[in-house]
Protein backbone atom coordinates (compact mmCIF):
# COMPACT_ATOMS: atom_id res chain seq x y z
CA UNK A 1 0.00 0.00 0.00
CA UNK A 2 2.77 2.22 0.77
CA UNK A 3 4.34 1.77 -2.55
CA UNK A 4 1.52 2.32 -4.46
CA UNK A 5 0.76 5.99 -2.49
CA UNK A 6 4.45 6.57 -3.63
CA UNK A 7 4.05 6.17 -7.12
CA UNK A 8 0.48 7.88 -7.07
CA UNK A 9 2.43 10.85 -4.98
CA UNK A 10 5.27 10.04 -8.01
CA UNK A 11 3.15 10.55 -10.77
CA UNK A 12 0.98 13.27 -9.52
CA UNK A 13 4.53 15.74 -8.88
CA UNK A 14 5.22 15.00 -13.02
CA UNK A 15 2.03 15.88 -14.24
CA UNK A 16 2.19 18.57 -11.99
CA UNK A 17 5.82 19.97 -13.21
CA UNK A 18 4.59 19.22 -16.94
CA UNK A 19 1.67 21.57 -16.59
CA UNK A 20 4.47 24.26 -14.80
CA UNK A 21 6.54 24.01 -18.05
CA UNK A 22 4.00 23.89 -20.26
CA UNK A 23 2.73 27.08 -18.38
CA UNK A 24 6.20 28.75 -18.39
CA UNK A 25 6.62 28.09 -21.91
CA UNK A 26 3.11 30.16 -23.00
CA UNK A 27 4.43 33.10 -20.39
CA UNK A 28 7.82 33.62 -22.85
CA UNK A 29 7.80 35.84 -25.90
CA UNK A 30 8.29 33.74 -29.27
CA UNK A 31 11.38 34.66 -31.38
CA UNK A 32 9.96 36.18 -34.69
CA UNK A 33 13.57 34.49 -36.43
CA UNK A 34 13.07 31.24 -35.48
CA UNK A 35 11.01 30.15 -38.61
CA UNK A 36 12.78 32.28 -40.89
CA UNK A 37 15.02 30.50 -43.39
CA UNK A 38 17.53 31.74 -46.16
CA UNK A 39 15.75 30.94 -49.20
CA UNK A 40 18.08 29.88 -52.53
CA UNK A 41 19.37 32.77 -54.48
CA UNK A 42 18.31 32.68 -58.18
CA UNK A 43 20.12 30.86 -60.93
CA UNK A 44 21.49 33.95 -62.12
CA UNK A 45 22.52 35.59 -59.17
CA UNK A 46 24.65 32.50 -58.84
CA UNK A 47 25.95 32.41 -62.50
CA UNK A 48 26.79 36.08 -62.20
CA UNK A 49 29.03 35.36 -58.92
CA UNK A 50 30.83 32.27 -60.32
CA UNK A 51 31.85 34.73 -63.91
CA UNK A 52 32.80 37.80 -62.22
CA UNK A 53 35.43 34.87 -59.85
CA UNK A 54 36.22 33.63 -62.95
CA UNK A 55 36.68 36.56 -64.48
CA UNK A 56 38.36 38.34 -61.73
CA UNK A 57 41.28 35.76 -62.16
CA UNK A 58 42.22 36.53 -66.02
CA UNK A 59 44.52 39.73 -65.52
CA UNK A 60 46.50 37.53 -63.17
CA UNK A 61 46.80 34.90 -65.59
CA UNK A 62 47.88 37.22 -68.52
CA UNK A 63 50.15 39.00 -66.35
CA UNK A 64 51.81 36.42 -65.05
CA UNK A 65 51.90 35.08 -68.60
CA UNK A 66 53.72 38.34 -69.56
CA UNK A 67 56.49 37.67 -67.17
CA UNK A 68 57.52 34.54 -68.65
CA UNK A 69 56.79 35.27 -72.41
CA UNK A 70 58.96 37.80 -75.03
CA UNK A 71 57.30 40.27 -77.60
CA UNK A 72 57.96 42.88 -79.96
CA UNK A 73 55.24 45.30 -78.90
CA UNK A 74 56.12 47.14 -75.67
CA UNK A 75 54.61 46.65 -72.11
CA UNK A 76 51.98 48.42 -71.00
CA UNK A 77 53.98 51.70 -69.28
CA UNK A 78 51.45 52.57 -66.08
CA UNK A 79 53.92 54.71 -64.28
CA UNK A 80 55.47 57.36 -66.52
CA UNK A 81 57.91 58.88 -64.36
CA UNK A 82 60.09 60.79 -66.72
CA UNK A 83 60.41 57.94 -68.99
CA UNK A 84 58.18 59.49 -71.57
CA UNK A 85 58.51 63.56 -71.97
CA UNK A 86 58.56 66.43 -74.58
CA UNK A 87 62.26 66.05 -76.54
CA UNK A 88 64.02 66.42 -79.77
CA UNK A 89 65.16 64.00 -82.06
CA UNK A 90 69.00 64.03 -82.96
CA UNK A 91 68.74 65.92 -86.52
CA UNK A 92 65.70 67.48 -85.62
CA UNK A 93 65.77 71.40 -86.19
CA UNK A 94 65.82 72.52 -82.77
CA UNK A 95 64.77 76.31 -81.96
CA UNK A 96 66.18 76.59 -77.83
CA UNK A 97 70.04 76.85 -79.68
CA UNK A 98 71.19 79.62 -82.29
CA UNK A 99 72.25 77.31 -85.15
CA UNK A 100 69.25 75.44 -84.94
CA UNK A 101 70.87 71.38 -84.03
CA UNK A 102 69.89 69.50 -81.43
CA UNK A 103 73.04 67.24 -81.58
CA UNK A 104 75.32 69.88 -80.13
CA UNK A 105 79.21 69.84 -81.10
CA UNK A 106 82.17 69.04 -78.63
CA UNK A 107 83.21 72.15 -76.72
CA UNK A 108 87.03 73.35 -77.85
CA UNK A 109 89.26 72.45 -75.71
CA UNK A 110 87.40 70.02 -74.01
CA UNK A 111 88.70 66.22 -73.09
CA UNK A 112 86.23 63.40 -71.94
CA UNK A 113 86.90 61.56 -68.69
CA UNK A 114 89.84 58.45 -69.64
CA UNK A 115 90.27 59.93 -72.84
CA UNK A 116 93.13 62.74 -72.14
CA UNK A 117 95.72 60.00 -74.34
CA UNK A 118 98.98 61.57 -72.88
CA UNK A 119 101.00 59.18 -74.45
CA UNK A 120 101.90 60.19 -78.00
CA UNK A 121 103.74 56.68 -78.60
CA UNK A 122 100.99 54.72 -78.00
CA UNK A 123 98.37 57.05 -79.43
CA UNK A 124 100.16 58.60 -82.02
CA UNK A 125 103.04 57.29 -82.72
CA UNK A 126 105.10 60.43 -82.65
CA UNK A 127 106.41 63.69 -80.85
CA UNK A 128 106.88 66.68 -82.37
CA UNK A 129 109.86 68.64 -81.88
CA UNK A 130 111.11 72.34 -80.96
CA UNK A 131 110.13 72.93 -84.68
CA UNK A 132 106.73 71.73 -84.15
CA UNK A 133 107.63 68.52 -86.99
CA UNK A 134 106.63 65.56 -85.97
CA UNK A 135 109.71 62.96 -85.33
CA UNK A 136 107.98 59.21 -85.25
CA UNK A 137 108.88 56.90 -82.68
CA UNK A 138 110.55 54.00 -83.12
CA UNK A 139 109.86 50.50 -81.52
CA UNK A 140 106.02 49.26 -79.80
CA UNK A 141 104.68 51.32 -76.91
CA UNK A 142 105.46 49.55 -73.34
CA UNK A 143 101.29 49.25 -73.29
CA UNK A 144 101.85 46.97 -76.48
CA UNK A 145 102.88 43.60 -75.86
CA UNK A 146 104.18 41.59 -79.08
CA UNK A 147 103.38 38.01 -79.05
CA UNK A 148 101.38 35.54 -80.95
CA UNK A 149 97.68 36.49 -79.64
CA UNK A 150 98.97 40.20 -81.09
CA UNK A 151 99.72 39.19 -84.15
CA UNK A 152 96.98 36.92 -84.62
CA UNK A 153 94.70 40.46 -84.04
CA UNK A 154 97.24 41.98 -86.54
CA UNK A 155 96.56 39.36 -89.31
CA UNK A 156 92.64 39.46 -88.61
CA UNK A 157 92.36 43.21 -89.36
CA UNK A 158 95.24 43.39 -91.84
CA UNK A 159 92.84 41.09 -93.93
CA UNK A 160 90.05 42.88 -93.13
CA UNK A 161 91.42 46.62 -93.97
CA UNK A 162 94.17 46.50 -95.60
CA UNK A 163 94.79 42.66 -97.72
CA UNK A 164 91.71 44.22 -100.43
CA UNK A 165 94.55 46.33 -101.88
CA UNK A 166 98.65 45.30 -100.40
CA UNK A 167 97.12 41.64 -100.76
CA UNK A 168 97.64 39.36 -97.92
CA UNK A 169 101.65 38.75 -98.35
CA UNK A 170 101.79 42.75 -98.49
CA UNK A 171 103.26 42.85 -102.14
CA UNK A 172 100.83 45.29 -103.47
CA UNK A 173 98.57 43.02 -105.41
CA UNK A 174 95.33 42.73 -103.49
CA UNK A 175 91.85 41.71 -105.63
CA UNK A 176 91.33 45.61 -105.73
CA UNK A 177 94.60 46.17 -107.60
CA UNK A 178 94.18 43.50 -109.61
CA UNK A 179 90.60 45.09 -110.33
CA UNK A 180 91.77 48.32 -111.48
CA UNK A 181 94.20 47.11 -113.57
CA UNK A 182 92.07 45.09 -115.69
CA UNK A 183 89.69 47.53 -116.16
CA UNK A 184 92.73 49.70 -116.81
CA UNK A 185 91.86 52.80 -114.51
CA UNK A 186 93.93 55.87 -115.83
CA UNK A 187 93.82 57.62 -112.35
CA UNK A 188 94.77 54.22 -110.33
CA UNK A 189 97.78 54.66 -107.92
CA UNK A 190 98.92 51.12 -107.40
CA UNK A 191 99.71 50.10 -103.29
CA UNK A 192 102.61 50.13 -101.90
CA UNK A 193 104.46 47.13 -101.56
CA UNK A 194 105.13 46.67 -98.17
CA UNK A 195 108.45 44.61 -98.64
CA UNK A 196 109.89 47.74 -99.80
CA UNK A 197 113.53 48.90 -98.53
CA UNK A 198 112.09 52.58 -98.25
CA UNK A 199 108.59 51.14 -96.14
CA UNK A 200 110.70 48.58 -94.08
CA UNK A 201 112.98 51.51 -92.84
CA UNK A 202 110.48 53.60 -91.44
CA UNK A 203 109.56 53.79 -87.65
CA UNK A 204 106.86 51.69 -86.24
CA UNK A 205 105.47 55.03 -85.11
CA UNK A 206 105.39 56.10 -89.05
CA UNK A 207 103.56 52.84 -89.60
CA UNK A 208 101.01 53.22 -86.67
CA UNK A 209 100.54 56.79 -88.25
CA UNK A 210 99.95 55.66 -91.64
CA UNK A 211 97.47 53.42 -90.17
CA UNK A 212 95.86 55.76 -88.29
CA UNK A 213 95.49 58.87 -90.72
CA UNK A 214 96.65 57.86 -93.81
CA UNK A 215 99.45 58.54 -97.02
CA UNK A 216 99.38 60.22 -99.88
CA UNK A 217 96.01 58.61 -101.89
CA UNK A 218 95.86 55.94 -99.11
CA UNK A 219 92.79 57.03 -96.97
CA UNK A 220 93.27 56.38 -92.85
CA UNK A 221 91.88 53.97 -91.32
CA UNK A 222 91.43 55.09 -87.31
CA UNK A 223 87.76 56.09 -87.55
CA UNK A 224 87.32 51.88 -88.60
CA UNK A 225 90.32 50.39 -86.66
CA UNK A 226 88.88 52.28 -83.25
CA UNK A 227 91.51 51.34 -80.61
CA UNK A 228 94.99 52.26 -80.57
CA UNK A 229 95.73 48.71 -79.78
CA UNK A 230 94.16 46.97 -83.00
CA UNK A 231 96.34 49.42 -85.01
CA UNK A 232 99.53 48.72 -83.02
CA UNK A 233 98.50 45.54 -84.17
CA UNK A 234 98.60 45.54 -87.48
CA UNK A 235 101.78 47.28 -87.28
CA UNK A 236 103.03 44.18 -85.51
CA UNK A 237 101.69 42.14 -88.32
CA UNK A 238 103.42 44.37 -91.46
CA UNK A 239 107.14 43.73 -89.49
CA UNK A 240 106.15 39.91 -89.40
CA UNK A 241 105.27 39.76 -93.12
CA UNK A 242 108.02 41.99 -93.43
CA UNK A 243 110.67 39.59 -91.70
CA UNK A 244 109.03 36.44 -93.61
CA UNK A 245 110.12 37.60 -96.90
CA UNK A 246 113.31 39.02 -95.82
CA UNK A 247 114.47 36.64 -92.36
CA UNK A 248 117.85 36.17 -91.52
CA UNK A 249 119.13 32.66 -91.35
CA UNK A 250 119.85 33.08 -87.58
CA UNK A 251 116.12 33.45 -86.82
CA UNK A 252 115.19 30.56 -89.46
CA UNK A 253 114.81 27.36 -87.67
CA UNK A 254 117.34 24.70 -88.97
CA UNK A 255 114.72 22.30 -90.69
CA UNK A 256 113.50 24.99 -92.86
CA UNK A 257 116.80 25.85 -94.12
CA UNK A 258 117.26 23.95 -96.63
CA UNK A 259 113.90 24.65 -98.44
CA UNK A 260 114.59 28.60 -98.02
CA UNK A 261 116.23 29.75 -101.38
């Protein structure tokens, strides 16, 4: 009997504390949000969103395609800085100076930086004297040192400049001569032959000269032949033709002398 009165008692607290809930739960406000759900965005709200991320990525791509690709047409130049400005071409009249160039001539008197060439052996090849002649120098600057890769230059632009009229031995008979002759030009000078006594005895500094400005109908050759070195050079290269057709028999090793005549 007891039991049962505990289970009534039991049963009768739940039902009570059920109705209490279900009491306290009418008492609270309702949350207007709770049934409200996101509803699916259109198709094309979506299909705009996934071009414009598509989209968005194609000026990396190209750009980063730029880096690593080579073309004739220039970049695109976004910052101008003072890259691009108002200026005049180099033979364009120009109006700012009184003779009208825009290429303006060296200043008289003037000498670049590393270019004040104080030594007239090695870039001229002569002095000139209390008379104001010029007295050519003889032997190869200190700056020039004769050996094989030397000569080697010497022989490279001796047949470049120089082989078209002396030939490539230096006798005077180069394709040119030979040229004019056939075609028998009155006004043709023929070249000196370089094995001459009169060419042999002159200075290497009257060589380098030659060279340099020129003799007689022979044009110069220093605004092709640039640095002093190259023309040195071929200087180097004239004595060693020079001394091949003319060597004494102390210099001539002893298995060629018997085929030397």
């Amino acid at each position: 009997m007891a039991e049962e009165r505990d289970e009534r008692d039991a049963a009768a607290a739940s039902g009570d504390g059920d109705q209490a809930a279900a009491a306290a739960a009418e008492e609270m406000p309702r949350n207007p949000l709770a049934d409200l759900r996101l509803r699916r965005p259109p198709f094309w709200m979506i299909a705009a969103f996934l071009i414009f991320v598509v989209v968005s990525w194609l000026p990396l791509v190209v750009a980063a395609r730029r880096r690593v690709s080579t073309s004739e047409v220039p970049q695109i130049h976004l910052v101008q800085d003072m890259d691009n400005q108002p200026r005049y071409r180099g033979q364009q009249a120009n109006p700012v100076f009184a003779d009208g160039r825009t290429v303006r001539p060296p200043i008289a008197g003037t000498v670049a930086r590393g270019e004040l060439e104080l030594d007239d052996h090695f870039f001229r090849g002569f002095t000139r004297g209390q008379d104001g002649k010029p007295q050519f120098l003889k032997g190869f600057p200190k700056d020039v040192k004769v050996d094989e890769p030397l000569l080697r230059r010497g022989q490279l632009t001796f047949n470049i400049y120089c082989a078209p009229c002396h030939g490539n031995d230096g006798a005077g008979a180069g394709p040119v001569h030979q040229r004019a002759v056939a075609l028998q030009e009155p006004k043709w000078v023929p070249p000196a032959n370089l094995h001459d006594a009169t060419v042999k005895s002159r200075p290497e500094g009257h060589l380098y000269n030659t060279v340099t400005n020129g003799i007689r109908n022979m044009a110069g050759y220093g605004s092709q032949i640039v640095h002093p070195s190259d023309r040195w050079a071929v200087v180097a290269y004239v004595r060693a033709l020079q001394l091949s057709q003319d060597a004494p028999a102390d210099v001539v090793p002893p298995e060629k002398l018997s085929s030397v005549k």
